[in-house]
C-alpha atoms as a PDB file:
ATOM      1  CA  UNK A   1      24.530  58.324-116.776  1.00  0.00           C
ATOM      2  CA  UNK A   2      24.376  55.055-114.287  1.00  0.00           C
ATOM      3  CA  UNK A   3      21.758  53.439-113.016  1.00  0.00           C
ATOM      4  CA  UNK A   4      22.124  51.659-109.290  1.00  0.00           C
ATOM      5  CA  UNK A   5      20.829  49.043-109.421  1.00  0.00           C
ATOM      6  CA  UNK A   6      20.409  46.159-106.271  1.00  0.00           C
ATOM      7  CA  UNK A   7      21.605  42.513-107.721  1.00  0.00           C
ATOM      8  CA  UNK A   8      21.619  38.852-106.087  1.00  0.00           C
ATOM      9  CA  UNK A   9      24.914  36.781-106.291  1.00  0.00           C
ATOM     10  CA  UNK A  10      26.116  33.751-104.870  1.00  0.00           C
ATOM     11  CA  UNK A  11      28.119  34.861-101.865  1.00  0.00           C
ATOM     12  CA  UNK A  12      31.020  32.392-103.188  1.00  0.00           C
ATOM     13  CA  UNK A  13      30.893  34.606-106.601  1.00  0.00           C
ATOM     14  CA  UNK A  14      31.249  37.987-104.357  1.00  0.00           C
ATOM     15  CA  UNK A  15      34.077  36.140-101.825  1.00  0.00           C
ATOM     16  CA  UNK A  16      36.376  35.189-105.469  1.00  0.00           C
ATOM     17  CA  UNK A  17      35.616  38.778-106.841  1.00  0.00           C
ATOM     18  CA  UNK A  18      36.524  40.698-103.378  1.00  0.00           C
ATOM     19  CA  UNK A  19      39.830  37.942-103.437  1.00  0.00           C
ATOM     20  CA  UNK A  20      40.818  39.097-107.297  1.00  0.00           C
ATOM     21  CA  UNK A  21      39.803  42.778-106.878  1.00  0.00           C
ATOM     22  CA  UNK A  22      37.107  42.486-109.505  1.00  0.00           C
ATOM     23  CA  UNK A  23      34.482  44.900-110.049  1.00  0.00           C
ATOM     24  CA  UNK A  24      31.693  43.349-109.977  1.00  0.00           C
ATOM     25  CA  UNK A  25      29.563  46.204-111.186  1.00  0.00           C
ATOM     26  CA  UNK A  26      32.044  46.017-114.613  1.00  0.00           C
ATOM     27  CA  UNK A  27      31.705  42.750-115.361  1.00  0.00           C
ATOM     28  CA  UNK A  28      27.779  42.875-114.860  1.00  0.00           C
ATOM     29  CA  UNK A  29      28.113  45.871-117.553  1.00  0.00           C
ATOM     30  CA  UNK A  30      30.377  44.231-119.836  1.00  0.00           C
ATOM     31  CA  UNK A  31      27.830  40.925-119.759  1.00  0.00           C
ATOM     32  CA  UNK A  32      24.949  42.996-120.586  1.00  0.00           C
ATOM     33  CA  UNK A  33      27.055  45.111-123.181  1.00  0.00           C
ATOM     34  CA  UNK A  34      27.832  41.822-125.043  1.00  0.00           C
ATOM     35  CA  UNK A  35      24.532  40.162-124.816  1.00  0.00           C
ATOM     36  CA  UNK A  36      23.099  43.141-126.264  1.00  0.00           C
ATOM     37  CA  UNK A  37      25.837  43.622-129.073  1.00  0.00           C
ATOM     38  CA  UNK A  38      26.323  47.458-127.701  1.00  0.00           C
ATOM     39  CA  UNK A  39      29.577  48.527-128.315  1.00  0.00           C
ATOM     40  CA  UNK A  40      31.966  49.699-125.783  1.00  0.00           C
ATOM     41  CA  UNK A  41      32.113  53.624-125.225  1.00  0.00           C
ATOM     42  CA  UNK A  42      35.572  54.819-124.557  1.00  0.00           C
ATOM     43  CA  UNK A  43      34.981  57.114-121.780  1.00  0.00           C
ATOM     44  CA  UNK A  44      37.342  60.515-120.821  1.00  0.00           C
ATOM     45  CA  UNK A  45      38.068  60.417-117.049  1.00  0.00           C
ATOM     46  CA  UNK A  46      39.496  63.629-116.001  1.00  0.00           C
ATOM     47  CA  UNK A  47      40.698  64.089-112.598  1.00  0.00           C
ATOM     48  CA  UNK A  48      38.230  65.762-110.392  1.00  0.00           C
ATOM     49  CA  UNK A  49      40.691  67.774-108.508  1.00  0.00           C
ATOM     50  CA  UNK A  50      43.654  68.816-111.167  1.00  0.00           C
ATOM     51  CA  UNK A  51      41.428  67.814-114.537  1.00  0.00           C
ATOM     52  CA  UNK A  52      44.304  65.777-115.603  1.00  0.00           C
ATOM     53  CA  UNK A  53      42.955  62.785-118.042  1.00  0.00           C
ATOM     54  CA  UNK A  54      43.632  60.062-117.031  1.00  0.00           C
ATOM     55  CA  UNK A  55      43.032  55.971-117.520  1.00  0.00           C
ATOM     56  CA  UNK A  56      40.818  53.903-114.941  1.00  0.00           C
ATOM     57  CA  UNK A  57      43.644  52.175-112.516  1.00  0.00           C
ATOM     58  CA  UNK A  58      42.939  48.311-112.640  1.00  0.00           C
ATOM     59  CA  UNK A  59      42.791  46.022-109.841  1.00  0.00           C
ATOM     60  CA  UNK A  60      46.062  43.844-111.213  1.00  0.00           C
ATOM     61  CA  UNK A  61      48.011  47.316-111.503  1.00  0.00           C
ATOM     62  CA  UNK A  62      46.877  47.926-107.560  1.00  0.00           C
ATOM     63  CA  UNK A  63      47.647  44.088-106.790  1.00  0.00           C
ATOM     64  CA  UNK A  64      51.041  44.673-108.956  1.00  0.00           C
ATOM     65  CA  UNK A  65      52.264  47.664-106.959  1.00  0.00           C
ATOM     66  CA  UNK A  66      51.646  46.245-103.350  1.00  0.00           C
ATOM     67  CA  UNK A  67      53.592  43.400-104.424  1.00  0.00           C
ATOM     68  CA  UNK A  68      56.841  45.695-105.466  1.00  0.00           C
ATOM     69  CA  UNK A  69      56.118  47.619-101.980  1.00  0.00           C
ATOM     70  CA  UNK A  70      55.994  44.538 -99.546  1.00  0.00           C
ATOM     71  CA  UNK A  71      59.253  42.713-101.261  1.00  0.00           C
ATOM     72  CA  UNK A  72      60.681  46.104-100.914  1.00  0.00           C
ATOM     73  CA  UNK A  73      59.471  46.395 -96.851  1.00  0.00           C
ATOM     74  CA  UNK A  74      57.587  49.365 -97.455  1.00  0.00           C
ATOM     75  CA  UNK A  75      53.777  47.966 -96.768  1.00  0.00           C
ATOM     76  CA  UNK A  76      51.209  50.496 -96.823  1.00  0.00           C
ATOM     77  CA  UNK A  77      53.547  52.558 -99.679  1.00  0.00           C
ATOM     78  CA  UNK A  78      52.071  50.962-102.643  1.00  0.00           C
ATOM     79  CA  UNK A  79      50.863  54.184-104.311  1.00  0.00           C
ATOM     80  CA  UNK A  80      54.870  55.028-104.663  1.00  0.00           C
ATOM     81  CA  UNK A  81      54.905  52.330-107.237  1.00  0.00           C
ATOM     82  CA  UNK A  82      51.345  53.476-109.136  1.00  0.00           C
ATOM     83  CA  UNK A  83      51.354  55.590-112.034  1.00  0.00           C
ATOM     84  CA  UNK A  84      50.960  59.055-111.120  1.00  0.00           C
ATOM     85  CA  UNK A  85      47.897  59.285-113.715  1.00  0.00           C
ATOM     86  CA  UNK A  86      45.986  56.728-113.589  1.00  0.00           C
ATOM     87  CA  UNK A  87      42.554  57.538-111.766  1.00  0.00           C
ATOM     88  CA  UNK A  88      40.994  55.878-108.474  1.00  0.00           C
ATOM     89  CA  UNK A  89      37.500  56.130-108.326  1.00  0.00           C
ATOM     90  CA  UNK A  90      36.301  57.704-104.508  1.00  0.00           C
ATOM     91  CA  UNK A  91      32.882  55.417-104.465  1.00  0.00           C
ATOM     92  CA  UNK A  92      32.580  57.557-100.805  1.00  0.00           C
ATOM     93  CA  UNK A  93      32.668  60.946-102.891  1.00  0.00           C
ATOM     94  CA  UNK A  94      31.614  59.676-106.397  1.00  0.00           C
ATOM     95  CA  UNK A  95      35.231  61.450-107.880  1.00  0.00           C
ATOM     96  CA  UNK A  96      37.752  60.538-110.009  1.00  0.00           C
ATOM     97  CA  UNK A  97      41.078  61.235-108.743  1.00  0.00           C
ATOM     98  CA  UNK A  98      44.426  60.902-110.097  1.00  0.00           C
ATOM     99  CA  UNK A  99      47.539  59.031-107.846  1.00  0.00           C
ATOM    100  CA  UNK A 100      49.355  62.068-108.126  1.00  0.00           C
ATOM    101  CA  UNK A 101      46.713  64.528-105.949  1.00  0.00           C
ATOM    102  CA  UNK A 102      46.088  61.044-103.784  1.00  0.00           C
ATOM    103  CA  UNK A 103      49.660  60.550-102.773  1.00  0.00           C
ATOM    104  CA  UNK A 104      49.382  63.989-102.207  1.00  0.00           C
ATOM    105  CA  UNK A 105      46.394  64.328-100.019  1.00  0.00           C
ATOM    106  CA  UNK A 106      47.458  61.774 -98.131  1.00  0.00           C
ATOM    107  CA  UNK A 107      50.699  63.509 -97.340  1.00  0.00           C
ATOM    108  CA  UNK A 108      48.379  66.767 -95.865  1.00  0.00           C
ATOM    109  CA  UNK A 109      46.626  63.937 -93.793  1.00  0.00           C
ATOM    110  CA  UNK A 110      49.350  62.392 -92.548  1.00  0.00           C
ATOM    111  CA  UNK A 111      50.942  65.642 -91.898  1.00  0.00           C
ATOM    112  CA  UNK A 112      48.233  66.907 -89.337  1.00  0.00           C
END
């Protein structure tokens, strides 16, 4: 289980983070993980909607497959290019969910 927790940052630390995609939160955990010699947990993320396991999708991977869309022309398709298992977290909803069941409920919103 996580803890929220409110931190303090220089803003020019948060601007380079937002810039590079970094989570923030992750890197705070990893810091206190290694200060504290605690090792790493390998944790199971399952899809919340098809319970498909899959692997957390890093921000270089994202960063990686917007590239391939744009010098393709096809801005805003980047998920195309993403594999279909790794997980997105839905910070709105608090879900795991894999790019195959986001590509596809995207289609049913773009289809209404």
């Amino acid at each position: 289980m996580k803890a929220h927790l409110n931190v303090s940052v220089e803003n020019e630390f948060v601007e380079k983070a937002k810039e590079n995609r970094w989570n923030i939160s992750q890197i705070a955990e990893d810091a206190i993980r290694d200060k504290i010699n605690a090792p790493k947990v390998e944790e199971v993320l399952v899809c919340e909607f098809c319970n498909e396991k899959g692997e957390r999708e890093t921000a270089e991977e994202v960063i990686e497959c917007e590239k391939k869309a744009k010098s393709e022309q096809k801005e805003g398709q980047a998920l195309s290019y993403s594999n279909p298992t790794s997980l997105t977290w839905l910070d709105n909803y608090q879900q795991w969910i894999c790019n195959k069941c986001l590509k596809t409920a995207i289609s049913k919103i773009n289809l209404q």
